[in-house]
Protein backbone atom coordinates (compact mmCIF):
# COMPACT_ATOMS: atom_id res chain seq x y z
CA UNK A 1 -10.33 -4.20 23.97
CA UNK A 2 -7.32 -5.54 21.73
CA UNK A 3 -7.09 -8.76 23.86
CA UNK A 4 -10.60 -9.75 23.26
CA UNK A 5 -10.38 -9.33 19.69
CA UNK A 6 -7.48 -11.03 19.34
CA UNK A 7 -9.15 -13.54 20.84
CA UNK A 8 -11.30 -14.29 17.84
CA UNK A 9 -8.51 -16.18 16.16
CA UNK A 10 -9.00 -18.96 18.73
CA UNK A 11 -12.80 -19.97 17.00
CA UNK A 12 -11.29 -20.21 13.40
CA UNK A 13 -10.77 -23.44 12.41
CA UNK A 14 -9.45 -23.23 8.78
CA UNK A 15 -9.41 -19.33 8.63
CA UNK A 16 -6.14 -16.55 9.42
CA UNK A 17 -7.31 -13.27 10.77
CA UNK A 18 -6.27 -9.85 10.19
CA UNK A 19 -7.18 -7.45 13.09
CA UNK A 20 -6.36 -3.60 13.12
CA UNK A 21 -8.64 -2.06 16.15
CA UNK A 22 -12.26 -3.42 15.71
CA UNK A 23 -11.49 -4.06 11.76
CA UNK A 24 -11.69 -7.42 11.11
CA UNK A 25 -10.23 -9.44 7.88
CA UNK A 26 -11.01 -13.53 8.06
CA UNK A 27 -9.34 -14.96 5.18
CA UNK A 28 -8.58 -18.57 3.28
CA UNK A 29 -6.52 -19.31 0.15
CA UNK A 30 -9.48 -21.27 -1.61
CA UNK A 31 -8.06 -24.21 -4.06
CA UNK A 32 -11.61 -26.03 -3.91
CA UNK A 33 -15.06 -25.73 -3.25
CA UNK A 34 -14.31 -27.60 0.16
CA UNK A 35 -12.00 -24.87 0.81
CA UNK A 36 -15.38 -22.61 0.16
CA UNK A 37 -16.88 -24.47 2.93
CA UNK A 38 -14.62 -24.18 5.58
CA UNK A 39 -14.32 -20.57 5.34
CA UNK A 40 -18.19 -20.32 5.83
CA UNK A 41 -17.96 -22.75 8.78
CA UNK A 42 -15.35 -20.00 10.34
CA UNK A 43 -17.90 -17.68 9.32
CA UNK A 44 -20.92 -19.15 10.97
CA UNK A 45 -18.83 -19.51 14.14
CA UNK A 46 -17.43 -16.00 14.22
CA UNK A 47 -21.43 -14.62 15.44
CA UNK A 48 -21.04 -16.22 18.69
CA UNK A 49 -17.96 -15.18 19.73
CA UNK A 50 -19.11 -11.56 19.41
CA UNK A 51 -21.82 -12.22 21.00
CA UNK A 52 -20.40 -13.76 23.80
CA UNK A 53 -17.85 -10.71 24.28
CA UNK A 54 -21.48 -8.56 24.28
CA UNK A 55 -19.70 -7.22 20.51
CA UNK A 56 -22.87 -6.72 17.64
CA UNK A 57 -21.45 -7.23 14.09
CA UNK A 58 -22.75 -4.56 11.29
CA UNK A 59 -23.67 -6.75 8.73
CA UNK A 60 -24.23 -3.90 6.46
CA UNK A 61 -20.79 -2.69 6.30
CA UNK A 62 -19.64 -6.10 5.55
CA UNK A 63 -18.21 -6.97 1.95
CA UNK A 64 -16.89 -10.47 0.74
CA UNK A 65 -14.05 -10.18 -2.17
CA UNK A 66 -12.07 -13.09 -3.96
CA UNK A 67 -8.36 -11.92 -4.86
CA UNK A 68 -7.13 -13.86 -8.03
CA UNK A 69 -5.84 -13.49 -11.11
CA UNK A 70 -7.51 -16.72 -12.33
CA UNK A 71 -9.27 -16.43 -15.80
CA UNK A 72 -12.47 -18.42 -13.81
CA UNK A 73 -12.33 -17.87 -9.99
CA UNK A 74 -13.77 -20.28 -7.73
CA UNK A 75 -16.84 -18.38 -6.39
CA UNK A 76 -19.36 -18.53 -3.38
CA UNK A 77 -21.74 -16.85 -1.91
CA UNK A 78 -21.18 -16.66 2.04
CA UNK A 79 -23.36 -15.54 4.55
CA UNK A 80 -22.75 -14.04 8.00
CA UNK A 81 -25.10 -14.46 10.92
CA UNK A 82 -27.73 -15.58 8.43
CA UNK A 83 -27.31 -12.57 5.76
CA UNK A 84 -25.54 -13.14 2.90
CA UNK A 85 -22.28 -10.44 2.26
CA UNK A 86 -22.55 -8.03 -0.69
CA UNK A 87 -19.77 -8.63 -2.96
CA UNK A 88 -17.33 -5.62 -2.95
CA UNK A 89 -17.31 -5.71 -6.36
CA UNK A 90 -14.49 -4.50 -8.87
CA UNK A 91 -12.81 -2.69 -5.94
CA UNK A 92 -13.34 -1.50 -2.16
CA UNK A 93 -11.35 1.24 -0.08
CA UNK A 94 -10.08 0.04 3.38
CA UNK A 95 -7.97 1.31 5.42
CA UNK A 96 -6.70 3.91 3.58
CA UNK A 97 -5.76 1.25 0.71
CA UNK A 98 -8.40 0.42 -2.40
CA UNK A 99 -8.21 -2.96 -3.52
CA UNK A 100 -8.94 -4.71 -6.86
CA UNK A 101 -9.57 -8.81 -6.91
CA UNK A 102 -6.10 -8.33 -8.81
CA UNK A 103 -4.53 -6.46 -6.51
CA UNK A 104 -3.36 -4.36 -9.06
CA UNK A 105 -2.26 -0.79 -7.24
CA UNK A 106 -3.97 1.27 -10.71
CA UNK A 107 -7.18 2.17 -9.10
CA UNK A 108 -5.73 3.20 -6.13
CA UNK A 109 -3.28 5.57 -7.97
CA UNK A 110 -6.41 6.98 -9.92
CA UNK A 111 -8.29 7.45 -6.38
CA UNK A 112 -4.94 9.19 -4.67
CA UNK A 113 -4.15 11.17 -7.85
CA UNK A 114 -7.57 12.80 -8.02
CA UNK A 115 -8.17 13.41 -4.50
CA UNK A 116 -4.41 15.07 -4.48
CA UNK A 117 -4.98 17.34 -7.03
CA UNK A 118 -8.46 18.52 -5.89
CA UNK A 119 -6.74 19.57 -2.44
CA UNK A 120 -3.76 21.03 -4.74
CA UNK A 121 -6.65 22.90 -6.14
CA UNK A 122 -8.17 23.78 -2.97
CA UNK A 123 -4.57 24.91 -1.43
CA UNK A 124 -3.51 27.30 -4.47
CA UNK A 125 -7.64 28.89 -4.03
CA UNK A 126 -6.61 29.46 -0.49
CA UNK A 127 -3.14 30.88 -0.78
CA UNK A 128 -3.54 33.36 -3.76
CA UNK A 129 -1.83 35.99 -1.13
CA UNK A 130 0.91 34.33 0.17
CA UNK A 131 4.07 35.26 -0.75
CA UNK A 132 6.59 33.44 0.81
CA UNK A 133 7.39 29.98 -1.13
CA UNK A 134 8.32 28.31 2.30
CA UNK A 135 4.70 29.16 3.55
CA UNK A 136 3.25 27.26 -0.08
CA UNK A 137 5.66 24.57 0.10
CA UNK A 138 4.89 23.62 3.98
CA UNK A 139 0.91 23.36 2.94
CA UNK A 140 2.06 21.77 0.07
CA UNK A 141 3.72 19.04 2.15
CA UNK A 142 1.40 18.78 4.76
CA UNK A 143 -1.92 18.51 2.86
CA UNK A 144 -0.89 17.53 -0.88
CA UNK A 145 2.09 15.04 -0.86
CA UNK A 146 1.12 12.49 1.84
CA UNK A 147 -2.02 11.78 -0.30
CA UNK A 148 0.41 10.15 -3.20
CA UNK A 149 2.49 8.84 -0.53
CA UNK A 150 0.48 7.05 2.10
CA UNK A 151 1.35 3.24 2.04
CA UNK A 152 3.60 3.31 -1.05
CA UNK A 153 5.77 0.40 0.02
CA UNK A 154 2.74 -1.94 -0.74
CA UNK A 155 1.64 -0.08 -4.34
CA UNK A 156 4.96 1.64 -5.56
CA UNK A 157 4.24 1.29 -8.97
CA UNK A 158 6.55 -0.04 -11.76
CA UNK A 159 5.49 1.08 -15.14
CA UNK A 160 6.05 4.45 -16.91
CA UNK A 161 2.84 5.48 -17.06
CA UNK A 162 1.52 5.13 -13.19
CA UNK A 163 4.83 6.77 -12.04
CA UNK A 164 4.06 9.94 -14.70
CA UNK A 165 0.40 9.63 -13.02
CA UNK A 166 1.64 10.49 -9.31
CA UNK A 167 4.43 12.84 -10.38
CA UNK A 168 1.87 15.20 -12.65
CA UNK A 169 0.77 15.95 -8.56
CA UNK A 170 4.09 17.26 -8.09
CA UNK A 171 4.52 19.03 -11.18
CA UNK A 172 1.04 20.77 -10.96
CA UNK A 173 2.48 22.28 -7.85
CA UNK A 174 5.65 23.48 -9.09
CA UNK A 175 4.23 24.76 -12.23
CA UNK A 176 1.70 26.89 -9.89
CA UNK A 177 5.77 28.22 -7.44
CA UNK A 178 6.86 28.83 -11.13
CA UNK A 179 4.46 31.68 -12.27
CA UNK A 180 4.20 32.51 -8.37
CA UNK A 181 8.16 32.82 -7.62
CA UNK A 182 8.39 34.43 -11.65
CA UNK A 183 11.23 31.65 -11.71
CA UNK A 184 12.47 30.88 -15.53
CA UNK A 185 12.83 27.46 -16.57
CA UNK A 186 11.68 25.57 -19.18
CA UNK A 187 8.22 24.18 -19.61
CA UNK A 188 8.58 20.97 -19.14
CA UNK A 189 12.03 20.89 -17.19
CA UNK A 190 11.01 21.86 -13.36
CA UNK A 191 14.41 20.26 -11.96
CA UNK A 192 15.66 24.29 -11.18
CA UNK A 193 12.44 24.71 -9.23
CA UNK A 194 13.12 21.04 -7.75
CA UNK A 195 16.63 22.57 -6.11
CA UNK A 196 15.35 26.20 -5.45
CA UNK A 197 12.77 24.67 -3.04
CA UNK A 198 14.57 21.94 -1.90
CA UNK A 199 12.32 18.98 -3.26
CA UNK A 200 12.81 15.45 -4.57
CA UNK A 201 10.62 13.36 -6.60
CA UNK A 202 7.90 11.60 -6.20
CA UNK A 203 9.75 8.47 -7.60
CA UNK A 204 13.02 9.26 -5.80
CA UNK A 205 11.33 9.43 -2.39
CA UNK A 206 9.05 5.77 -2.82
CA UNK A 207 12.61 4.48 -3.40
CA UNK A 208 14.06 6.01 -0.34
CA UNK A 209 10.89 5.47 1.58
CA UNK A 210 11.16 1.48 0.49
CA UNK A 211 14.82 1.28 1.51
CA UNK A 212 13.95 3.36 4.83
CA UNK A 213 10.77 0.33 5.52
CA UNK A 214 13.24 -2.50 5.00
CA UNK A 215 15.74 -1.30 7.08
CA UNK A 216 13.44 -0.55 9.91
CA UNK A 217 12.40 -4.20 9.01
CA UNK A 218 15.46 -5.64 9.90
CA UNK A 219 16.35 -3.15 12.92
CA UNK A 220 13.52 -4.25 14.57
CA UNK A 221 11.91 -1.15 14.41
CA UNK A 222 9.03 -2.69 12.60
CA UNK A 223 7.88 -5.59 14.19
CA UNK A 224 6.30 -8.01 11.74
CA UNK A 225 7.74 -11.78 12.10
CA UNK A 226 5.65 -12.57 9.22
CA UNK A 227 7.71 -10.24 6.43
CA UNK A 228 11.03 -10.94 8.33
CA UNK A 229 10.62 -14.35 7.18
CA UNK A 230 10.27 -13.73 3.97
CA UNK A 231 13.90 -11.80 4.18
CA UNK A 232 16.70 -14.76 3.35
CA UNK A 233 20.73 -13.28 2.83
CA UNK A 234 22.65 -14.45 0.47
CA UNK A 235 25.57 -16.50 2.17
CA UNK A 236 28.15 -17.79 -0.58
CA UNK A 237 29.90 -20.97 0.00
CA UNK A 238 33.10 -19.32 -1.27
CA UNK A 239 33.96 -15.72 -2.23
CA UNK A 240 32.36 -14.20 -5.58
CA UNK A 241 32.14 -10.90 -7.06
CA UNK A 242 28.71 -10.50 -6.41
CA UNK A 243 28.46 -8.49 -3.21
CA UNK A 244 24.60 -8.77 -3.05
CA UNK A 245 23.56 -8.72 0.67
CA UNK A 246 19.89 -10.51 -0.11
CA UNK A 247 18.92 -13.22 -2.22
CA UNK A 248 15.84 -12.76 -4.48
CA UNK A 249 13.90 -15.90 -5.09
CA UNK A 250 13.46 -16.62 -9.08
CA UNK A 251 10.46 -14.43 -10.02
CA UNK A 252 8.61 -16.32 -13.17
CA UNK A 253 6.33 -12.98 -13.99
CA UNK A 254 6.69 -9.44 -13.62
CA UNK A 255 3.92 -9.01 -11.04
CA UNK A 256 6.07 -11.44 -8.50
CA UNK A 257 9.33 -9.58 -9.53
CA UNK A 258 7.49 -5.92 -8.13
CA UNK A 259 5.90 -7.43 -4.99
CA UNK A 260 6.33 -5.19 -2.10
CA UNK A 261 9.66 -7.52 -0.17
CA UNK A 262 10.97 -8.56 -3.49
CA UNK A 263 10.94 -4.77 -4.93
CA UNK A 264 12.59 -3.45 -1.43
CA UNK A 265 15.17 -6.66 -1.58
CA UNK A 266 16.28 -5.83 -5.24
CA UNK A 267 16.38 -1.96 -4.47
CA UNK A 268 18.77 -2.87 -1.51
CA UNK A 269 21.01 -5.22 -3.20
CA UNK A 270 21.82 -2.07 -5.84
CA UNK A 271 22.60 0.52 -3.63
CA UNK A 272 26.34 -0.49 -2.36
CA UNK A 273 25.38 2.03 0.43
CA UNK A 274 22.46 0.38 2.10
CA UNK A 275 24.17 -1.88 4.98
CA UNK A 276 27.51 0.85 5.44
């Protein structure tokens, strides 16, 4: 099944392809309104190659979105198999991941947050008569945290307030082991309960989880050509005191500086204990 959908990069012309199973992604970086109309050309040959692979294409689950930041995109209305695609709108969930025309990660931190804490509340319903805290904080790890974790190489957030966001999952939690262990600590300081069960943060593991990617990244472990080549070391011509193992391109704007390779590069280059 994989082969023949691979396949369907063959009948794009102008377009790149994203495939993962039978979910499809055609895609063009659109500087004109020619560039509009050799995307829909891809699009109005895509049809027959499913067709002549006996595959039908749901037209109803199909969404169109433009990713910019531009103040005035360049928009079009394309049209697959002779329907035209609903617009996705201000966002769309896929894959696990929801997406803004932005691509900024804030509505998918609202969507993990409150689906995280709703299972929080579901957990602490559930285990009112537990009383060991290695029973609570093995639920707790299996159900709650992987919600605010899935995929955070791509969305790790920078600012203060998304990072408080995700980590008021966390605290929620211990806050509940607190009154449940009868543990004293201050309100707002749960870094005793933190060491009692063993825990990190939220923040401290998406930085250990983003060094962990990268280095699988450059074992081989991960195989993705495509983000290896966006990996360049930094070879001196003579010797310096800068012991930086990658060089970081010149990021013009903070949104470059916290994309996902440049964020994993720069966390690299300060931890002297990444390549020992």
């Amino acid at each position: 099944f994989s082969l023949f959908v691979n396949s369907a990069s063959s009948t794009l012309k102008h377009s790149k392809l994203l495939c993962f199973a039978d979910d499809m992604k055609i895609f063009l970086e659109i500087n004109s309104v020619d560039d509009c109309l050799k995307l829909q050309d891809d699009l109005n040959s895509f049809p027959a190659w499913a067709e002549s692979l006996g595959l039908t294409l749901n037209i109803e689950k199909c969404r169109s979105m433009t990713f910019t930041r531009c103040r005035s995109p360049i928009t079009h209305i394309y049209s697959l198999n002779g329907s035209n695609l609903i617009p996705a709108g201000s966002s769309i969930c896929d894959l696990g991941f929801t997406f803004t025309p932005s691509l900024c990660p804030r509505a998918h931190i609202d969507r993990v947050t409150c689906k995280a804490l709703k299972v929080l509340g579901f957990v602490k319903r559930i285990s009112s008569d537990f009383k060991l805290s290695s029973s609570l904080k093995e639920i707790y790890c299996a159900l709650v945290r992987p919600i605010v974790e899935y995929g955070s190489v791509v969305w790790d957030p920078q600012s203060t307030d998304a990072c408080l966001q995700l980590e008021r999952v966390q605290r929620k939690f211990l806050c509940y082991m607190k009154h449940s262990l009868n543990v004293n600590c201050s309100p707002h300081d749960y870094t005793p309960l933190l060491s009692l069960l063993n825990l990190s943060s939220l923040a401290d593991r998406r930085h250990s989880n983003n060094l962990y990617f990268l280095n699988k990244l450059l074992t081989g472990l991960v195989d993705s050509p495509s983000l290896l080549s966006l990996i360049n070391f930094r070879v001196p011509a003579r010797s310096t005191r800068n012991n930086h193992p990658f060089l970081i391109p010149f990021c013009t704007t903070s949104y470059l500086k916290n994309e996902p390779i440049t964020r994993m590069l720069k966390l690299a280059n300060e931890d002297p204990l990444f390549l020992s």
